[in-house]
Protein backbone atom coordinates (compact mmCIF):
# COMPACT_ATOMS: atom_id res chain seq x y z
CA UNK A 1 79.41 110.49 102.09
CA UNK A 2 79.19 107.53 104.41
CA UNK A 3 75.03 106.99 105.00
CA UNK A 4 73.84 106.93 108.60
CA UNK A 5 73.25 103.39 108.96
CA UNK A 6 77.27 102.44 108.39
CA UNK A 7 77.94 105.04 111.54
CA UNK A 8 78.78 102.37 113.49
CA UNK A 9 82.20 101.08 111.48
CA UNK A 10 83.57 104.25 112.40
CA UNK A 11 83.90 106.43 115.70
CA UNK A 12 84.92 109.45 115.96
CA UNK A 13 88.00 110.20 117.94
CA UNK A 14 86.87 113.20 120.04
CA UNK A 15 89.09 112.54 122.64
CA UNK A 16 92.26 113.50 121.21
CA UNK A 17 95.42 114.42 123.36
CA UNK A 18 97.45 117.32 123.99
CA UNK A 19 94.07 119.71 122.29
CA UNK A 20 95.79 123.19 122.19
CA UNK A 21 93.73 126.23 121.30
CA UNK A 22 95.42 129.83 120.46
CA UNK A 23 93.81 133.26 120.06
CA UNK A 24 90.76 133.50 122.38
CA UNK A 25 88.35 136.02 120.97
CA UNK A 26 87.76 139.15 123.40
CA UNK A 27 84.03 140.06 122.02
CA UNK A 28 81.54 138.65 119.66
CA UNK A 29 82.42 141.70 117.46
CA UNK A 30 86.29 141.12 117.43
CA UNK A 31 87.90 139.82 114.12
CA UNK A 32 88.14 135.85 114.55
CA UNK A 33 91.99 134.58 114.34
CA UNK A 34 92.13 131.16 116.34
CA UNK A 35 94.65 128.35 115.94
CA UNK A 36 93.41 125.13 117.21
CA UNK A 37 96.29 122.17 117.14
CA UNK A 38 95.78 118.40 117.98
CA UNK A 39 98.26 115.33 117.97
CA UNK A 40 97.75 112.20 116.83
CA UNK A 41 99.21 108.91 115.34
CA UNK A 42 97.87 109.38 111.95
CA UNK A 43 100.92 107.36 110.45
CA UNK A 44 101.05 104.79 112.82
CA UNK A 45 105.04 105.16 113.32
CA UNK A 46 104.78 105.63 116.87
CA UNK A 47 105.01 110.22 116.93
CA UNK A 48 101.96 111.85 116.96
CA UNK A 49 101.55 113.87 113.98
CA UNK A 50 100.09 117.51 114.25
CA UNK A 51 96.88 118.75 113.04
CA UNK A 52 96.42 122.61 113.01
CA UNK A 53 93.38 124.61 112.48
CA UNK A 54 93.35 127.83 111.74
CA UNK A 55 90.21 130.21 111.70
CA UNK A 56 89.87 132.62 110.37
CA UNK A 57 86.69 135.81 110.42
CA UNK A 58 85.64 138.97 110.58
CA UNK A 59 83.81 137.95 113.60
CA UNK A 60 81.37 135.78 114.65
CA UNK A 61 79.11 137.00 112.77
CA UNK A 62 80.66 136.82 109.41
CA UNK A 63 81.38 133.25 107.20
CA UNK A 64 84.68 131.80 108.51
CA UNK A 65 87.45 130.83 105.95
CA UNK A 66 90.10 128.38 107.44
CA UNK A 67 92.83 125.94 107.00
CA UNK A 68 93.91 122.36 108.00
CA UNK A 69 97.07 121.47 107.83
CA UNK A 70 98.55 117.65 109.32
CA UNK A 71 102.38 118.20 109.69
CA UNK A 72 104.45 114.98 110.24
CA UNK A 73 107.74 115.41 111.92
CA UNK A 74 107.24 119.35 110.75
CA UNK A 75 106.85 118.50 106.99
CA UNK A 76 102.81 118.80 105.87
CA UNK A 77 101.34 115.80 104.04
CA UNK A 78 97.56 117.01 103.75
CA UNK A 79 96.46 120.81 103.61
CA UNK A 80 93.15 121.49 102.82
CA UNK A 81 91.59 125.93 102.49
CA UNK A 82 88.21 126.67 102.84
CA UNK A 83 85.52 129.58 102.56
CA UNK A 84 82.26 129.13 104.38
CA UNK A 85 80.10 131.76 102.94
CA UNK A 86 77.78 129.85 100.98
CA UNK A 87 77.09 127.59 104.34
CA UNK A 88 76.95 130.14 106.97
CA UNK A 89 73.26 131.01 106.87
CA UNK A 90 72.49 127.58 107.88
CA UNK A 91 74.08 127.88 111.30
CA UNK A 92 70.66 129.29 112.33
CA UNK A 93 68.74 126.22 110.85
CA UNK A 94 67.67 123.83 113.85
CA UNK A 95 69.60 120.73 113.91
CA UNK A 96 72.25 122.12 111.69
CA UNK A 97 74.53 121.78 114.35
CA UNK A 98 73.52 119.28 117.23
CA UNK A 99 73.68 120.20 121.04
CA UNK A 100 72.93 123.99 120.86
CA UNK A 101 70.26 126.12 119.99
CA UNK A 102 71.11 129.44 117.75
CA UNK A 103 73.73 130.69 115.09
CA UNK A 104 76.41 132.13 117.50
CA UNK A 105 76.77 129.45 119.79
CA UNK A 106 76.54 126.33 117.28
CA UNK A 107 79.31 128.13 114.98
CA UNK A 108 81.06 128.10 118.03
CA UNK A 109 80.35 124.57 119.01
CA UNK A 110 80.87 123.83 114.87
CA UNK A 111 84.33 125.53 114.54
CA UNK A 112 86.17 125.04 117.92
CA UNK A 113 85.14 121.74 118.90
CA UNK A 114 83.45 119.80 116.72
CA UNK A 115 85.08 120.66 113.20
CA UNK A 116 88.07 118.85 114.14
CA UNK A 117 85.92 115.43 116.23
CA UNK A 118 84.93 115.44 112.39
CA UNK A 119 87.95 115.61 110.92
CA UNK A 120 89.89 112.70 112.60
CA UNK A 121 88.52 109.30 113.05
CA UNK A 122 89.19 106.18 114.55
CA UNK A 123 88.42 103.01 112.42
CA UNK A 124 87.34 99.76 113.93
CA UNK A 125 87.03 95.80 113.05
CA UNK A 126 84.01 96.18 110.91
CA UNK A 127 86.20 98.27 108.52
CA UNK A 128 88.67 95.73 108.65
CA UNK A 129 86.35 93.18 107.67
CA UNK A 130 84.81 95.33 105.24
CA UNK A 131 88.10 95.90 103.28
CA UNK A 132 88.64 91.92 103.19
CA UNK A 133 85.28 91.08 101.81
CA UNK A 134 84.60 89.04 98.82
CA UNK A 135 82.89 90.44 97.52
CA UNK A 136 83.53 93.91 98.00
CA UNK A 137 81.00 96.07 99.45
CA UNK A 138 80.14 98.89 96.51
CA UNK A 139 80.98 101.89 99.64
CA UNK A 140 84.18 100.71 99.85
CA UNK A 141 86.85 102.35 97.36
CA UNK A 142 90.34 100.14 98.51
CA UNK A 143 89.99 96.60 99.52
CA UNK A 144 93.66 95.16 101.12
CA UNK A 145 94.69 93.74 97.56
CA UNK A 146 93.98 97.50 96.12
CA UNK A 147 96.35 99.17 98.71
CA UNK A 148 99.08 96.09 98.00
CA UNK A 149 98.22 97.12 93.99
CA UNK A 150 99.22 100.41 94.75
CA UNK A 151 102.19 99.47 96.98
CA UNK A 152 103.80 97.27 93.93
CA UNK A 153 102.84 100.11 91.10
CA UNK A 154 104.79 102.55 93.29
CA UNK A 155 107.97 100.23 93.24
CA UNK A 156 107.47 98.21 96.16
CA UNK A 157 108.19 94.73 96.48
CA UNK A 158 106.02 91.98 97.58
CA UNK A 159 107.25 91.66 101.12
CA UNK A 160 107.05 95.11 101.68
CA UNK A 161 103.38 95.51 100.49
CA UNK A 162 102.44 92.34 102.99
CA UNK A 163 104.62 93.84 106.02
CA UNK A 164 102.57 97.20 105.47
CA UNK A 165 99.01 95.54 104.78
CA UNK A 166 99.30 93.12 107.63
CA UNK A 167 99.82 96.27 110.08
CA UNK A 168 97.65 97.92 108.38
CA UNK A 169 94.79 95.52 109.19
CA UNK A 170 95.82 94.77 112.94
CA UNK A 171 95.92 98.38 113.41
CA UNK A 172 92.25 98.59 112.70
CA UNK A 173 91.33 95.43 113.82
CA UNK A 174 92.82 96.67 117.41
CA UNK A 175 91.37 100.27 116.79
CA UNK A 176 94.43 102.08 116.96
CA UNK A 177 94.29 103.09 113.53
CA UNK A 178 93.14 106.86 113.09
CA UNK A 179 92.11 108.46 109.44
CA UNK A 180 90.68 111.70 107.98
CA UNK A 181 87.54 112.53 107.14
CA UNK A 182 87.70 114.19 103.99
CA UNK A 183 84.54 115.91 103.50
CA UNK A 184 84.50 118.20 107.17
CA UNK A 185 80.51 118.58 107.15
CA UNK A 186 78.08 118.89 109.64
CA UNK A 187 75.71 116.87 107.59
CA UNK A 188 78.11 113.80 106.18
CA UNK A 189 80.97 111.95 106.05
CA UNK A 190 83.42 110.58 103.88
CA UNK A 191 85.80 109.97 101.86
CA UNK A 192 87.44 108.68 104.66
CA UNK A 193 91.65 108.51 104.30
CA UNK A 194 93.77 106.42 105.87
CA UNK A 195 97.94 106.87 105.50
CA UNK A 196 99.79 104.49 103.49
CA UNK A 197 103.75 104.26 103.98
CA UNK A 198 105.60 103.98 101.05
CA UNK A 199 102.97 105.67 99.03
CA UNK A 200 103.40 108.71 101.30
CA UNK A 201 99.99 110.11 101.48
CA UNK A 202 96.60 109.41 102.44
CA UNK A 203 94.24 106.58 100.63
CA UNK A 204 90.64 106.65 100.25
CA UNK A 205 89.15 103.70 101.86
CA UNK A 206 85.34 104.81 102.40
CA UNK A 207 82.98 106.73 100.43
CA UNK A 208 79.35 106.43 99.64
């Protein structure tokens, strides 16, 4: 969980492109069956990876269970399931969900819009700076000589753990590096992931 005074090293990316949204629910009583799908650079190779959502209820009245999926070049390299009984009560509880005022319309505002302006952030220079302290802040889990660590246990060589650190770091120095938010709350954040060529999946570089 990243604590509310460290909200400003990240921001979240809430204006994503090409936003698609499938299955528009007829009536409040209708069974729930929505697939919402985003693209973004999550592996920084230049094609927008897709992120797909999928909801899944009874109806609006009954705990959603849903999916994430982030498929790169059609293969998936994070999926993540999830059953929201045991937090659907607190839609109703004021403040729960900011910017609307009762249980339909903020598990509206929670699942269609803001679940995924959760999910996918966009990292900035005080990350960057962060990562290359010395000595290392106790929030952050993977400093750049971690992630090179990691690179060389997996059977990379020297130069290729530099090449990949160094754009790693002007990536988020620039802020054109996106990353996942791991724990998809409406009450915290963090881990937060960032890819990792080479290693092939997604690094924890943030947690409280």
């Amino acid at each position: 969980m990243i604590k509310k005074t460290l909200f400003g090293l990240l921001s979240l990316a809430c204006i994503l492109p090409l936003t698609v949204v499938s299955g528009a629910q007829p009536d409040k009583n209708s069974p729930v069956d929505r697939i919402i799908t985003r693209e973004v650079d999550l592996t920084r190779d230049g094609v927008a990876e897709k992120v797909v959502l999928h909801l899944r209820a009874e109806s609006i009245y009954k705990p959603f269970r849903w999916s994430l999926d982030v498929l790169s070049k059609g293969k998936s390299i994070w999926h993540k399931e999830q059953n929201d009984a045991r937090i659907d009560e607190f839609f109703s509880d004021p403040g729960y969900v900011t910017g609307c005022g009762d249980y339909v319309t903020c598990k509206e505002k929670w699942y269609f819009k803001d679940l995924l302006d959760t999910f996918i952030v966009k990292l900035d220079l005080n990350l960057d700076a962060a990562l290359n302290a010395r000595p290392r802040d106790p929030e952050v889990l993977a400093s750049y000589d971690d992630i090179r660590a990691m690179i060389l246990k997996k059977g990379g060589s020297k130069s290729q753990a530099d090449t990949i650190v160094r754009a790693l770091r002007k990536a988020i120095s620039e802020g054109k590096a996106y990353a996942l938010n791991l724990e998809i709350s409406t009450v915290a954040y963090g881990p937060i992931a960032i890819w990792v060529p080479v290693l092939e999946r997604f690094v924890n570089v943030w947690d409280d």
